[in-house]
PDB file of N, CA and C in Angstrom:
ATOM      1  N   UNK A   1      -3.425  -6.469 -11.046  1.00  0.00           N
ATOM      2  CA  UNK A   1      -2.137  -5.922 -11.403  1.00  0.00           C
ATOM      3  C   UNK A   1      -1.055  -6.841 -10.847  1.00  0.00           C
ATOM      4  N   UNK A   2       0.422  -7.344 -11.731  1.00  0.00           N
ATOM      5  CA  UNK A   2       1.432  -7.918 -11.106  1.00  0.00           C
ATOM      6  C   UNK A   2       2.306  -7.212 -11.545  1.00  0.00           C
ATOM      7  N   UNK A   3       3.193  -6.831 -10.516  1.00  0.00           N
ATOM      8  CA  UNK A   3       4.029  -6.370 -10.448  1.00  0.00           C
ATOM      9  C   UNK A   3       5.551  -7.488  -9.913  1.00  0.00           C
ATOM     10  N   UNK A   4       6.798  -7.610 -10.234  1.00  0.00           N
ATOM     11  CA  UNK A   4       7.519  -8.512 -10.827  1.00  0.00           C
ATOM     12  C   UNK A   4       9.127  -7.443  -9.864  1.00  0.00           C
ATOM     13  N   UNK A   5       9.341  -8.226  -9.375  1.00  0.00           N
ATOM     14  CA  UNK A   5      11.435  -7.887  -8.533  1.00  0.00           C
ATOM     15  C   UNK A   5      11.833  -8.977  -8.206  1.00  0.00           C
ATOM     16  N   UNK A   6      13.116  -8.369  -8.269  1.00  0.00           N
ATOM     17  CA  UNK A   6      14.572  -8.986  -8.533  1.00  0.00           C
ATOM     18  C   UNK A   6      14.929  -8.989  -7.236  1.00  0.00           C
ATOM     19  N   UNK A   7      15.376  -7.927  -6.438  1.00  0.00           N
ATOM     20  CA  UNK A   7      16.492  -7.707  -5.417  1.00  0.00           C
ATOM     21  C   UNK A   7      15.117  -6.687  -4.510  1.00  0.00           C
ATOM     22  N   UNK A   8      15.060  -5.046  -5.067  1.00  0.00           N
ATOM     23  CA  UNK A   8      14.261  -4.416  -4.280  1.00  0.00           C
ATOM     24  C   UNK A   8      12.371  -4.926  -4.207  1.00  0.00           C
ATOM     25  N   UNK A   9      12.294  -4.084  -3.736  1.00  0.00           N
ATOM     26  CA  UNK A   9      10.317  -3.816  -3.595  1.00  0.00           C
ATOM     27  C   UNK A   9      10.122  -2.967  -2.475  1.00  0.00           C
ATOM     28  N   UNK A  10       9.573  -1.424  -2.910  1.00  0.00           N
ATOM     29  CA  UNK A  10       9.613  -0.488  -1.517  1.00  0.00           C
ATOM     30  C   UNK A  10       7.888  -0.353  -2.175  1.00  0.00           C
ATOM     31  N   UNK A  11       7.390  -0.429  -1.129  1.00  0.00           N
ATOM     32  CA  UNK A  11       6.125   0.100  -1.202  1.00  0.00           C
ATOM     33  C   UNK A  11       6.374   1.891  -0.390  1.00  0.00           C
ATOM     34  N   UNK A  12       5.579   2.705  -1.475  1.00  0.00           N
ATOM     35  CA  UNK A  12       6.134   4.356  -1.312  1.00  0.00           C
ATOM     36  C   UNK A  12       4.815   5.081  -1.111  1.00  0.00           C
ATOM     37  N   UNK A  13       4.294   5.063   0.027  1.00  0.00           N
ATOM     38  CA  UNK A  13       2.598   5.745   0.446  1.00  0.00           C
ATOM     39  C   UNK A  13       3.219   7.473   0.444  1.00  0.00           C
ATOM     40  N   UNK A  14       2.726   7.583  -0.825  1.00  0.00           N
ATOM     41  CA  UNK A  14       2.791   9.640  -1.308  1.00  0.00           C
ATOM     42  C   UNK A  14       1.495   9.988  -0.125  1.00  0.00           C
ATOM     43  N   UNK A  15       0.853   9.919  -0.337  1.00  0.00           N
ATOM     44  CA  UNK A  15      -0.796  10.756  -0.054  1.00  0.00           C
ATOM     45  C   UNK A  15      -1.887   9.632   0.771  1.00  0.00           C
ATOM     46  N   UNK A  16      -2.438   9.918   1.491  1.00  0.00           N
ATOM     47  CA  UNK A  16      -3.087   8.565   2.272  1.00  0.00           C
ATOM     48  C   UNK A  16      -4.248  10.298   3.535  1.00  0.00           C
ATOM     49  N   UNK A  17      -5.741  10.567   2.798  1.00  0.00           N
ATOM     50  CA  UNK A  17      -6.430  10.964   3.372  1.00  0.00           C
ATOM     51  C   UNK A  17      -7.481  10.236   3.476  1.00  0.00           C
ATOM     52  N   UNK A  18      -7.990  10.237   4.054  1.00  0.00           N
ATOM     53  CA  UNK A  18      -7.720  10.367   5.851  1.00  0.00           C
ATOM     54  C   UNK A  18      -7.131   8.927   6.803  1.00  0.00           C
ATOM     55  N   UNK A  19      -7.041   7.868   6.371  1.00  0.00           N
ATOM     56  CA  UNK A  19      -6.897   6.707   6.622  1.00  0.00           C
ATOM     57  C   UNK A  19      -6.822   5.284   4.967  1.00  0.00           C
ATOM     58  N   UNK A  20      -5.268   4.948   5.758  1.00  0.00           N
ATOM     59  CA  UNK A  20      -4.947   3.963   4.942  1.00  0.00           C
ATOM     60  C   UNK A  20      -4.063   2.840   5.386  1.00  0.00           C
ATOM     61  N   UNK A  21      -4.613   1.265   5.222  1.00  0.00           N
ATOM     62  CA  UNK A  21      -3.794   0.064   5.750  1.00  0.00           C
ATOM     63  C   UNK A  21      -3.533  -0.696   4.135  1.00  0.00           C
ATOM     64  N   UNK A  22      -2.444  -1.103   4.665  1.00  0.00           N
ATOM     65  CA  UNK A  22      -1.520  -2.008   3.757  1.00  0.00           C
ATOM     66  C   UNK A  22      -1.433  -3.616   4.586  1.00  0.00           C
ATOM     67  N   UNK A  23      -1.767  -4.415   4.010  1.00  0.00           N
ATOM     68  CA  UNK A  23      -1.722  -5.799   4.521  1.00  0.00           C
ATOM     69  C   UNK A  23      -1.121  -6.666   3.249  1.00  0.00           C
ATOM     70  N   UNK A  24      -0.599  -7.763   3.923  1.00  0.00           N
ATOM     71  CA  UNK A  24       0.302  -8.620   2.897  1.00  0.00           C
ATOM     72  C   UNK A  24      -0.524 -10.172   2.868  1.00  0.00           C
ATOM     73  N   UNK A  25      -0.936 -10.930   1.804  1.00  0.00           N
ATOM     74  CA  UNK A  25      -1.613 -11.608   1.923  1.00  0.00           C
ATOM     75  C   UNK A  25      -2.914 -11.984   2.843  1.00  0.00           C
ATOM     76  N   UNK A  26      -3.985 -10.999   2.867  1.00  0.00           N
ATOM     77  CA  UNK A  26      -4.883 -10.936   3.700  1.00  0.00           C
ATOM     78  C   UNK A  26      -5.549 -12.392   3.773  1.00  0.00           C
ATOM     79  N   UNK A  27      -6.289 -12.355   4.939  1.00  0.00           N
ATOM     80  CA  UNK A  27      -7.851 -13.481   4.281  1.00  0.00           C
ATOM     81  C   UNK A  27      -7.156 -14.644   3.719  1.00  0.00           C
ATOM     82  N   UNK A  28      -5.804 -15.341   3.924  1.00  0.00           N
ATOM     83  CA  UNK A  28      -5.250 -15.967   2.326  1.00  0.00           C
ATOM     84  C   UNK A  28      -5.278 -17.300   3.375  1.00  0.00           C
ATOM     85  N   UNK A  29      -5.015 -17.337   4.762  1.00  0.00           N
ATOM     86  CA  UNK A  29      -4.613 -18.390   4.813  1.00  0.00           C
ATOM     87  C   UNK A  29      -3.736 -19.092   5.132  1.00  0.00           C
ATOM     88  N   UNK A  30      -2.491 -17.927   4.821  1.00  0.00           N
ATOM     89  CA  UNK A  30      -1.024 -18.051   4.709  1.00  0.00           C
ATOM     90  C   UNK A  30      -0.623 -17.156   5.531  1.00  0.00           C
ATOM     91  N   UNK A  31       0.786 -16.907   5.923  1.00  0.00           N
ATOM     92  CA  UNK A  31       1.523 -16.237   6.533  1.00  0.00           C
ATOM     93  C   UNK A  31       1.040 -14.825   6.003  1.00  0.00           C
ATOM     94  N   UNK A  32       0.601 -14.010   6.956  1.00  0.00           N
ATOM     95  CA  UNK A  32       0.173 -12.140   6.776  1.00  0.00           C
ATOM     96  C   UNK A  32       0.234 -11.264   7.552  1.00  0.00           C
ATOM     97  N   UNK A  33      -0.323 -10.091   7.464  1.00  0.00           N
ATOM     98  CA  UNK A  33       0.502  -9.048   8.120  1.00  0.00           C
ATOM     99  C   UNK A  33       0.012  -7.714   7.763  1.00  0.00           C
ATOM    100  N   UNK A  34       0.368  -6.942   8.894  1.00  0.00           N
ATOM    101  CA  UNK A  34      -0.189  -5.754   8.646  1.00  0.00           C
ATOM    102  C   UNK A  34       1.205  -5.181   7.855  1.00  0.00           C
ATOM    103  N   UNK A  35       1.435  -4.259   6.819  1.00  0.00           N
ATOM    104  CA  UNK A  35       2.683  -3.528   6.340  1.00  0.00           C
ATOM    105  C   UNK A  35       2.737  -2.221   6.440  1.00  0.00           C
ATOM    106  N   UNK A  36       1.791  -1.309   6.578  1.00  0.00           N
ATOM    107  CA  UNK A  36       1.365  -0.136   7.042  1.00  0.00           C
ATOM    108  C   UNK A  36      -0.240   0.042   7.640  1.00  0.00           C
ATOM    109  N   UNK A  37      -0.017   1.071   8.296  1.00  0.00           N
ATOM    110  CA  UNK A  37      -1.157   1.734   8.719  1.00  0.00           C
ATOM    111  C   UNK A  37      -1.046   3.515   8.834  1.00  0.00           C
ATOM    112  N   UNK A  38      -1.898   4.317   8.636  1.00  0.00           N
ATOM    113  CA  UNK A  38      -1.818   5.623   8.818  1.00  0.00           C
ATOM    114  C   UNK A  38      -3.299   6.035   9.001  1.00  0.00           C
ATOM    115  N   UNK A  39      -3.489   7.253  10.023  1.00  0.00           N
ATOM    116  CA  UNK A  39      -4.714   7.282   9.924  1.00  0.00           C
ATOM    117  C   UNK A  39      -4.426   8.976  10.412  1.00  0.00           C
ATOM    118  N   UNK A  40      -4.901   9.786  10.121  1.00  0.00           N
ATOM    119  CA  UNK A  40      -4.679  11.438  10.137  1.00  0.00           C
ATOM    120  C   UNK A  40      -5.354  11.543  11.451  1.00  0.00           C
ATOM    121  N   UNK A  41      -4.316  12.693  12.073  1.00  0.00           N
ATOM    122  CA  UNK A  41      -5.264  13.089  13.598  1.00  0.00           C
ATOM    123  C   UNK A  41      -6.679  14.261  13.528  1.00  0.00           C
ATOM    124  N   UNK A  42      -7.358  14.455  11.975  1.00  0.00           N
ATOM    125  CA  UNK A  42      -8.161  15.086  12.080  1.00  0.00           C
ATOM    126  C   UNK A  42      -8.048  16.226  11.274  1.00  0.00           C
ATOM    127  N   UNK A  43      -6.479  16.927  11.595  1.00  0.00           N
ATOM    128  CA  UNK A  43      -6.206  18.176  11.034  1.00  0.00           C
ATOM    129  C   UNK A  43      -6.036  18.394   9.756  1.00  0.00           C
ATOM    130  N   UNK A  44      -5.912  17.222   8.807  1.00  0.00           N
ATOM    131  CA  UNK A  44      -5.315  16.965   7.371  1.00  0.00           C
ATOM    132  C   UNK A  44      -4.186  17.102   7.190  1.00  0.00           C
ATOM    133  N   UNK A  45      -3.577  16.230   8.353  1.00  0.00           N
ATOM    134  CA  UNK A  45      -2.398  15.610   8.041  1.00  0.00           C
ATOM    135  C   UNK A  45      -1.839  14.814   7.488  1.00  0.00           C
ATOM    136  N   UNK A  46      -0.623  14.629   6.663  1.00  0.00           N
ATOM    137  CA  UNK A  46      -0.757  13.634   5.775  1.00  0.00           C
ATOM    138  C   UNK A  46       0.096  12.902   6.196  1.00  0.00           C
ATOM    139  N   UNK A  47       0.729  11.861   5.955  1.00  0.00           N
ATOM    140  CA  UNK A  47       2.228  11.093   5.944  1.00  0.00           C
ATOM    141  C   UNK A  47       3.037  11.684   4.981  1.00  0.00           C
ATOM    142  N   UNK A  48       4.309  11.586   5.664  1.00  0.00           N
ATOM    143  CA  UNK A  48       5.557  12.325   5.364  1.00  0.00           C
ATOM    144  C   UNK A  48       6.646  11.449   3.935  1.00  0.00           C
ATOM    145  N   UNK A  49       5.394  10.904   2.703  1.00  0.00           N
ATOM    146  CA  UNK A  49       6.284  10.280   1.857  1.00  0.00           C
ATOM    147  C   UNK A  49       6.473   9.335   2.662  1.00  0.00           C
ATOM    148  N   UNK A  50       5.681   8.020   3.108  1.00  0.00           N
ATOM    149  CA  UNK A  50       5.913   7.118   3.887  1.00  0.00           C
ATOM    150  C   UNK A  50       6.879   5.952   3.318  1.00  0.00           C
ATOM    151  N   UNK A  51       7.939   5.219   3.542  1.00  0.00           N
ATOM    152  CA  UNK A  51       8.444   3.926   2.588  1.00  0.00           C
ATOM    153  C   UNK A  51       8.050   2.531   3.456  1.00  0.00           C
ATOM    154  N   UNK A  52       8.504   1.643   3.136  1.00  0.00           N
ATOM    155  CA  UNK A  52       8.335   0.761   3.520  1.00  0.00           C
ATOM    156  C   UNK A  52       8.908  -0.270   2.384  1.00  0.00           C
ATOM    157  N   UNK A  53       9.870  -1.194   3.265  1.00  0.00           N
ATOM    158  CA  UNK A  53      11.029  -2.415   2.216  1.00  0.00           C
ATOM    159  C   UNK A  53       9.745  -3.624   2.646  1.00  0.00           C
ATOM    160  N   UNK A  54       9.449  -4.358   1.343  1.00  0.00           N
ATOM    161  CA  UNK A  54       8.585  -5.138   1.496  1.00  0.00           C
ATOM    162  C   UNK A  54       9.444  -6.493   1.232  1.00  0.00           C
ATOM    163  N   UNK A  55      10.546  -6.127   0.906  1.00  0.00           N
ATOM    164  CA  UNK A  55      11.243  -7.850   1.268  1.00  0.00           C
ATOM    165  C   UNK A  55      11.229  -8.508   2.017  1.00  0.00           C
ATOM    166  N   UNK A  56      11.539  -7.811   3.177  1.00  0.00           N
ATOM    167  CA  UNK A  56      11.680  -9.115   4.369  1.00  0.00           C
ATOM    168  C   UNK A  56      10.544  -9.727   4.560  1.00  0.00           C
ATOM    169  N   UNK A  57       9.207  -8.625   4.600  1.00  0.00           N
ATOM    170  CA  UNK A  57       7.729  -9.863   4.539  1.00  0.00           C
ATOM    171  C   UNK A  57       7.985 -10.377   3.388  1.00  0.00           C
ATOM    172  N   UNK A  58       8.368 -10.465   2.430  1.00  0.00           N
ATOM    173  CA  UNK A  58       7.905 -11.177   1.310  1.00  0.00           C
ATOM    174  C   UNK A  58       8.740 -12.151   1.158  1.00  0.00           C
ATOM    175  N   UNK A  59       9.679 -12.248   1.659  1.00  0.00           N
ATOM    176  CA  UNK A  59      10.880 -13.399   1.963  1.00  0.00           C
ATOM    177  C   UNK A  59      10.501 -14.499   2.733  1.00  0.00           C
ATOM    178  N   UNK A  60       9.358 -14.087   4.314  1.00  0.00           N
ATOM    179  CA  UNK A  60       8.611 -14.355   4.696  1.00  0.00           C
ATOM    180  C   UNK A  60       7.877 -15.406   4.189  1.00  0.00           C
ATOM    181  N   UNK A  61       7.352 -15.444   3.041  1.00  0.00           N
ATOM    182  CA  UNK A  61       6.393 -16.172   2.862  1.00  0.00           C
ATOM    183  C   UNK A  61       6.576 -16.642   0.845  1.00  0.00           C
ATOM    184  N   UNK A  62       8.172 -16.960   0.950  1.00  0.00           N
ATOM    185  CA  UNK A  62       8.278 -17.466  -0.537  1.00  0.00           C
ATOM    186  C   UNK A  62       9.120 -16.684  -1.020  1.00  0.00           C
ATOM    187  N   UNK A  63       8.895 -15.396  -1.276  1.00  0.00           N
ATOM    188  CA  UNK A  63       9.516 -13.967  -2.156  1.00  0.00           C
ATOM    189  C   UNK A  63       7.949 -13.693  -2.986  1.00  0.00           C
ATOM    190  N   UNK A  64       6.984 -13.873  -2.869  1.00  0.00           N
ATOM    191  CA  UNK A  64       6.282 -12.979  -3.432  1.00  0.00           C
ATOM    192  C   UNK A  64       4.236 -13.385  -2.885  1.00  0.00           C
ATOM    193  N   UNK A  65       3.578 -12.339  -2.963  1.00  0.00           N
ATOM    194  CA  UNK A  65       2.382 -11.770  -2.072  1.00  0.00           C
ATOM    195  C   UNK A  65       1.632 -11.019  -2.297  1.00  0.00           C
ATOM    196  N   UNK A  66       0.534 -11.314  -2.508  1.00  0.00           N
ATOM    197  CA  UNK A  66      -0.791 -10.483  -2.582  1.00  0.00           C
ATOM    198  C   UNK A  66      -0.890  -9.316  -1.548  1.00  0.00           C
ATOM    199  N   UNK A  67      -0.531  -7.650  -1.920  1.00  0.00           N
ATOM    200  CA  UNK A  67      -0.734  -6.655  -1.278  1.00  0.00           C
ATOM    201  C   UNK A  67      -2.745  -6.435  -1.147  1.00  0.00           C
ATOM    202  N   UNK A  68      -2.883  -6.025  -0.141  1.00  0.00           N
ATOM    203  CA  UNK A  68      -4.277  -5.606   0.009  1.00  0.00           C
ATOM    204  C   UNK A  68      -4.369  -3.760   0.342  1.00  0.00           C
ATOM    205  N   UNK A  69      -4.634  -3.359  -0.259  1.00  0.00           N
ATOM    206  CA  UNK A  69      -4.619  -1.143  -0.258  1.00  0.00           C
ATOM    207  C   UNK A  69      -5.882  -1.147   0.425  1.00  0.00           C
ATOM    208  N   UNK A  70      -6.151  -0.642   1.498  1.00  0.00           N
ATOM    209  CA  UNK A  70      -7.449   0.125   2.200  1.00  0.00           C
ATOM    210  C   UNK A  70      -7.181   1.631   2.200  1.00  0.00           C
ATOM    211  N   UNK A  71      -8.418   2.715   1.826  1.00  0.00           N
ATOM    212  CA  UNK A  71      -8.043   3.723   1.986  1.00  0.00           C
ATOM    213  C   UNK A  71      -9.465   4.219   2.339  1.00  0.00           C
ATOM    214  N   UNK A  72      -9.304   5.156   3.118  1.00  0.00           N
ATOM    215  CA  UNK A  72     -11.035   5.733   3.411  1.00  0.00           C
ATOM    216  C   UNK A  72     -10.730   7.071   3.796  1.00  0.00           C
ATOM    217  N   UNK A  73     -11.719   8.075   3.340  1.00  0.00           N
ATOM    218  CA  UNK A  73     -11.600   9.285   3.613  1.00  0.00           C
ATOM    219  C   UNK A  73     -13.016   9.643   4.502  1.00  0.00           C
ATOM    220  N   UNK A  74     -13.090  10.671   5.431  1.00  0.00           N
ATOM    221  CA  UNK A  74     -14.418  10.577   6.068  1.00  0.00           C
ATOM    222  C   UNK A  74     -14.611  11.990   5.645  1.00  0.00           C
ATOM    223  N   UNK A  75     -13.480  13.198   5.346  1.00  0.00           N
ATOM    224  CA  UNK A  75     -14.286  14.333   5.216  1.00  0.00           C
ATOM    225  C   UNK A  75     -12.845  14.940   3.991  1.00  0.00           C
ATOM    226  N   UNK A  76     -13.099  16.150   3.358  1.00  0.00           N
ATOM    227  CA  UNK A  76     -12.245  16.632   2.983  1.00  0.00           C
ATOM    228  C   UNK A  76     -11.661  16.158   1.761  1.00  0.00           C
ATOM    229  N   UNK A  77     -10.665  16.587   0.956  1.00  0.00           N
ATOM    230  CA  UNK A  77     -10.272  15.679   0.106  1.00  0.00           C
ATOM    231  C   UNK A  77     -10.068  14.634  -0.644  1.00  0.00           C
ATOM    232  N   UNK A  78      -9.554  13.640   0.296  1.00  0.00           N
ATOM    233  CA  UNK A  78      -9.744  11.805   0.402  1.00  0.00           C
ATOM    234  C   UNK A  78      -8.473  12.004  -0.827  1.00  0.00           C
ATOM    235  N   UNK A  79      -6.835  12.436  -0.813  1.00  0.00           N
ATOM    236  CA  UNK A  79      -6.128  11.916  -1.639  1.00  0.00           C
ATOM    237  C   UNK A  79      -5.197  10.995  -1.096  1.00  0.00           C
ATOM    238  N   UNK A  80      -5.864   9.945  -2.235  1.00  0.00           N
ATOM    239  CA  UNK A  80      -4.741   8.381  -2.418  1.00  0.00           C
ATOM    240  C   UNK A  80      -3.858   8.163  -3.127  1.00  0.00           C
ATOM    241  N   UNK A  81      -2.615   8.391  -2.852  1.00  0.00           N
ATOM    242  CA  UNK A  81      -1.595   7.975  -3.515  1.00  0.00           C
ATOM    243  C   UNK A  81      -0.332   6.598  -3.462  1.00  0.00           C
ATOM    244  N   UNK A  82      -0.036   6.385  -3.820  1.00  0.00           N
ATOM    245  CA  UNK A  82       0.373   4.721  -3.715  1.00  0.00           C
ATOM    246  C   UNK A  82       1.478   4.103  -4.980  1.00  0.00           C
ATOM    247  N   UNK A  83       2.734   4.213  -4.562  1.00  0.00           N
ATOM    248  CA  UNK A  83       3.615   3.522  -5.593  1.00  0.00           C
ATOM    249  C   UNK A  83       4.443   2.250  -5.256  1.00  0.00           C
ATOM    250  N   UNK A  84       4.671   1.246  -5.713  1.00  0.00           N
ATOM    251  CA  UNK A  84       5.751   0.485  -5.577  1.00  0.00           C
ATOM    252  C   UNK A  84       7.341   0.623  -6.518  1.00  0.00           C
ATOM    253  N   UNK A  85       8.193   0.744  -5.953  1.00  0.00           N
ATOM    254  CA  UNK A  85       9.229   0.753  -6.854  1.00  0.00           C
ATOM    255  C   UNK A  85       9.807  -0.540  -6.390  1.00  0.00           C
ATOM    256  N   UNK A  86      10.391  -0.655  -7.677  1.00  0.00           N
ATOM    257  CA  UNK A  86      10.995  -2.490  -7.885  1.00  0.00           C
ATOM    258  C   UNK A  86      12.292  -2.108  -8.507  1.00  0.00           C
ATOM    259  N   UNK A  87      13.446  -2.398  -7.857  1.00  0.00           N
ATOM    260  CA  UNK A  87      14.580  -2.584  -8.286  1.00  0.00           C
ATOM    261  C   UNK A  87      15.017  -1.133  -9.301  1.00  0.00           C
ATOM    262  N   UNK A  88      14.444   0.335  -8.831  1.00  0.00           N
ATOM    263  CA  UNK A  88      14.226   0.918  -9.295  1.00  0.00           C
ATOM    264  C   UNK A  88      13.079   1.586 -10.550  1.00  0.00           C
ATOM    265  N   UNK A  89      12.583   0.570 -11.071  1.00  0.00           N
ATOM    266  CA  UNK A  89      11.417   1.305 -11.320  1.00  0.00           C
ATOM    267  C   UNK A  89       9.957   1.480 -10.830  1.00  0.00           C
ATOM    268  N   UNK A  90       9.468   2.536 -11.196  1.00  0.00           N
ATOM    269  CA  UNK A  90       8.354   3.072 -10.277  1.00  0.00           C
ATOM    270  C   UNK A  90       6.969   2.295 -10.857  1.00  0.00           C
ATOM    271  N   UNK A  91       6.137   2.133 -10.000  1.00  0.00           N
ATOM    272  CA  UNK A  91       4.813   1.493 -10.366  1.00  0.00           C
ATOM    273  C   UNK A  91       3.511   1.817  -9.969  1.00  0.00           C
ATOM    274  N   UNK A  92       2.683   3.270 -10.354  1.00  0.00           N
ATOM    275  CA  UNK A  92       1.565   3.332  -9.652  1.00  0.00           C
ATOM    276  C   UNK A  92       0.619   2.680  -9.549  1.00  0.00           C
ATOM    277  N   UNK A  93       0.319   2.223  -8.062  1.00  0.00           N
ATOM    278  CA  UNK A  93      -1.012   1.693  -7.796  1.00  0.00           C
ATOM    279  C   UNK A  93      -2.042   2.065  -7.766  1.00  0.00           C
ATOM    280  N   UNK A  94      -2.186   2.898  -7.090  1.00  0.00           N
ATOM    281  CA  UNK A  94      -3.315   3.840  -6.870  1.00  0.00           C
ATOM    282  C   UNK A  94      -2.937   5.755  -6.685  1.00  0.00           C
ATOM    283  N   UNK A  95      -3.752   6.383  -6.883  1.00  0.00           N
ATOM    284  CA  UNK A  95      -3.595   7.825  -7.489  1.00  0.00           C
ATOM    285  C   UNK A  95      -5.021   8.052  -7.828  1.00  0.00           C
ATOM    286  N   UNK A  96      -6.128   8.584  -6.516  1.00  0.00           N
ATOM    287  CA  UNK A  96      -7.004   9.163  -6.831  1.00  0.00           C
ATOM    288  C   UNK A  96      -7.749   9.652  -5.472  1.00  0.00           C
ATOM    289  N   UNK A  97      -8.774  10.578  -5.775  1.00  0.00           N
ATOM    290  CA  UNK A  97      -9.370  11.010  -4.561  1.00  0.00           C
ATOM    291  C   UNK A  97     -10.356  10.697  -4.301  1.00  0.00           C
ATOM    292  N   UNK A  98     -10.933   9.958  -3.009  1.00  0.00           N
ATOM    293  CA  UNK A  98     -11.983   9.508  -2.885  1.00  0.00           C
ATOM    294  C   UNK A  98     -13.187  10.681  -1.958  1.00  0.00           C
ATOM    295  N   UNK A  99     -14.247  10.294  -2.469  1.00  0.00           N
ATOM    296  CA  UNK A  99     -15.747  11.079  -1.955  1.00  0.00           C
ATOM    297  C   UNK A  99     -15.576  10.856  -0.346  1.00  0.00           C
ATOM    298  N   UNK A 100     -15.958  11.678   0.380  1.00  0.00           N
ATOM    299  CA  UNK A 100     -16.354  12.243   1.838  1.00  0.00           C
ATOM    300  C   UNK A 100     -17.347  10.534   2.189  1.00  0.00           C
ATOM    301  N   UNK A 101     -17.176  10.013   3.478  1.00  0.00           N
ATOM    302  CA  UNK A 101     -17.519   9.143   3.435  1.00  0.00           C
ATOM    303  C   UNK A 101     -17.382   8.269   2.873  1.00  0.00           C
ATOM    304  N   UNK A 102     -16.347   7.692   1.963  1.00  0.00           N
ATOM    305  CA  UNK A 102     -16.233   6.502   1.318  1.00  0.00           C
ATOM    306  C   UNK A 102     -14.704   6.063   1.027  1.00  0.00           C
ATOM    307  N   UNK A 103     -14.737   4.809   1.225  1.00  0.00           N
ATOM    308  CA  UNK A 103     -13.852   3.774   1.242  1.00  0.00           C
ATOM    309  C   UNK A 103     -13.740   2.878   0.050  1.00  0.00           C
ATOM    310  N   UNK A 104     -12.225   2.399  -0.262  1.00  0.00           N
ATOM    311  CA  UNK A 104     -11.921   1.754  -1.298  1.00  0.00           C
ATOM    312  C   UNK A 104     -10.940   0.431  -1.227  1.00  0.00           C
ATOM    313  N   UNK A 105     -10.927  -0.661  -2.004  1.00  0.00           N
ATOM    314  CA  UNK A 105      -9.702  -1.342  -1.719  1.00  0.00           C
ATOM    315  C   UNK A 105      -9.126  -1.398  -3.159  1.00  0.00           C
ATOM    316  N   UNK A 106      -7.641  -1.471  -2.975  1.00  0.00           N
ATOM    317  CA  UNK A 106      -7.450  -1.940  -4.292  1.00  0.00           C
ATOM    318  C   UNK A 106      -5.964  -3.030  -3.717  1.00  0.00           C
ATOM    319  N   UNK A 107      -5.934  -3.878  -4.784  1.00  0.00           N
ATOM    320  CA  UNK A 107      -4.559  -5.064  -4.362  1.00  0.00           C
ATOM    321  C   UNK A 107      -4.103  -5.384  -6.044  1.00  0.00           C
ATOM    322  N   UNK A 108      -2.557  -5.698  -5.592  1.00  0.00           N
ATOM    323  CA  UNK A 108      -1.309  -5.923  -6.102  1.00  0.00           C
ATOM    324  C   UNK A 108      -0.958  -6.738  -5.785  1.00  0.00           C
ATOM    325  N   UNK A 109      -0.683  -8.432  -7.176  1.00  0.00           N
ATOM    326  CA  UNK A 109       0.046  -9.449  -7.129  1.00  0.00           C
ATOM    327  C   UNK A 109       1.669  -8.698  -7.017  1.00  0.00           C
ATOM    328  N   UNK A 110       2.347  -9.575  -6.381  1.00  0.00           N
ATOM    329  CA  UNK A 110       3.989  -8.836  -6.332  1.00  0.00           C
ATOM    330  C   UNK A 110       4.674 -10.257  -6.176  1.00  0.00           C
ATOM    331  N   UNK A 111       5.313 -10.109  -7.545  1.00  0.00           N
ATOM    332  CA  UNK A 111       6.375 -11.846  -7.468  1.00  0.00           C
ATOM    333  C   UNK A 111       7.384 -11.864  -7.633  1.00  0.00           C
ATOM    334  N   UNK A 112       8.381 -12.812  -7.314  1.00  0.00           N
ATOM    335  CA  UNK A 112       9.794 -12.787  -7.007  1.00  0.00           C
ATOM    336  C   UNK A 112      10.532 -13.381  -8.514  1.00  0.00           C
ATOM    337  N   UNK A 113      10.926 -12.310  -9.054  1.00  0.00           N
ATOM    338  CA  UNK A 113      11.584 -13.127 -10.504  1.00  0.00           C
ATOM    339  C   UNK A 113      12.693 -14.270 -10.305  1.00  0.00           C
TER     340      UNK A 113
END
């Protein structure tokens, strides 16, 4: 998936059970970074509509970066939710629930028009 901004880029974590990291050019080589982390204290807690402005890393290293999505659920539900909005419009990444015990990655090209 590429996703394409001008001015904004908010990465917008809706739903993240039970554990979820956001990294910016992983493994690459290049300038990277952790961009989120969340991990529930057990109770099925979720994050509170988490944001996060991904410009300044991404300014960082050019204006644009390979996102890396980790999400793992160990019991319960497992809902993943995951948007980027760009200069106002919205972009789902991910939007699904994963099985008890199991883990997923998914990643997003993101480039600087």
């Amino acid at each position: 998936m590429m996703i394409k901004y001008q001015n904004k880029c908010i990465l917008s974590v809706k739903k993240a059970d039970n554990l979820m990291n956001v990294y910016l050019n992983a493994d690459s080589g290049e300038a990277n970074g952790t961009l989120f982390g969340y991990s529930t204290n057990g109770l099925g807690a979720a994050p509170p509509n988490a944001t996060v402005d991904l410009v300044p890393a991404l300014q960082g290293v050019g204006g644009s970066g390979k996102l890396s999505i980790i999400g793992a659920n160990f019991s319960g539900g497992g809902s993943m939710e995951v948007e980027i909005v760009t200069d106002g419009t919205s972009h789902q990444v991910v939007n699904e629930n994963l099985g008890v015990f199991t883990s997923k990655m998914w990643s997003v090209d993101i480039q600087k028009n």
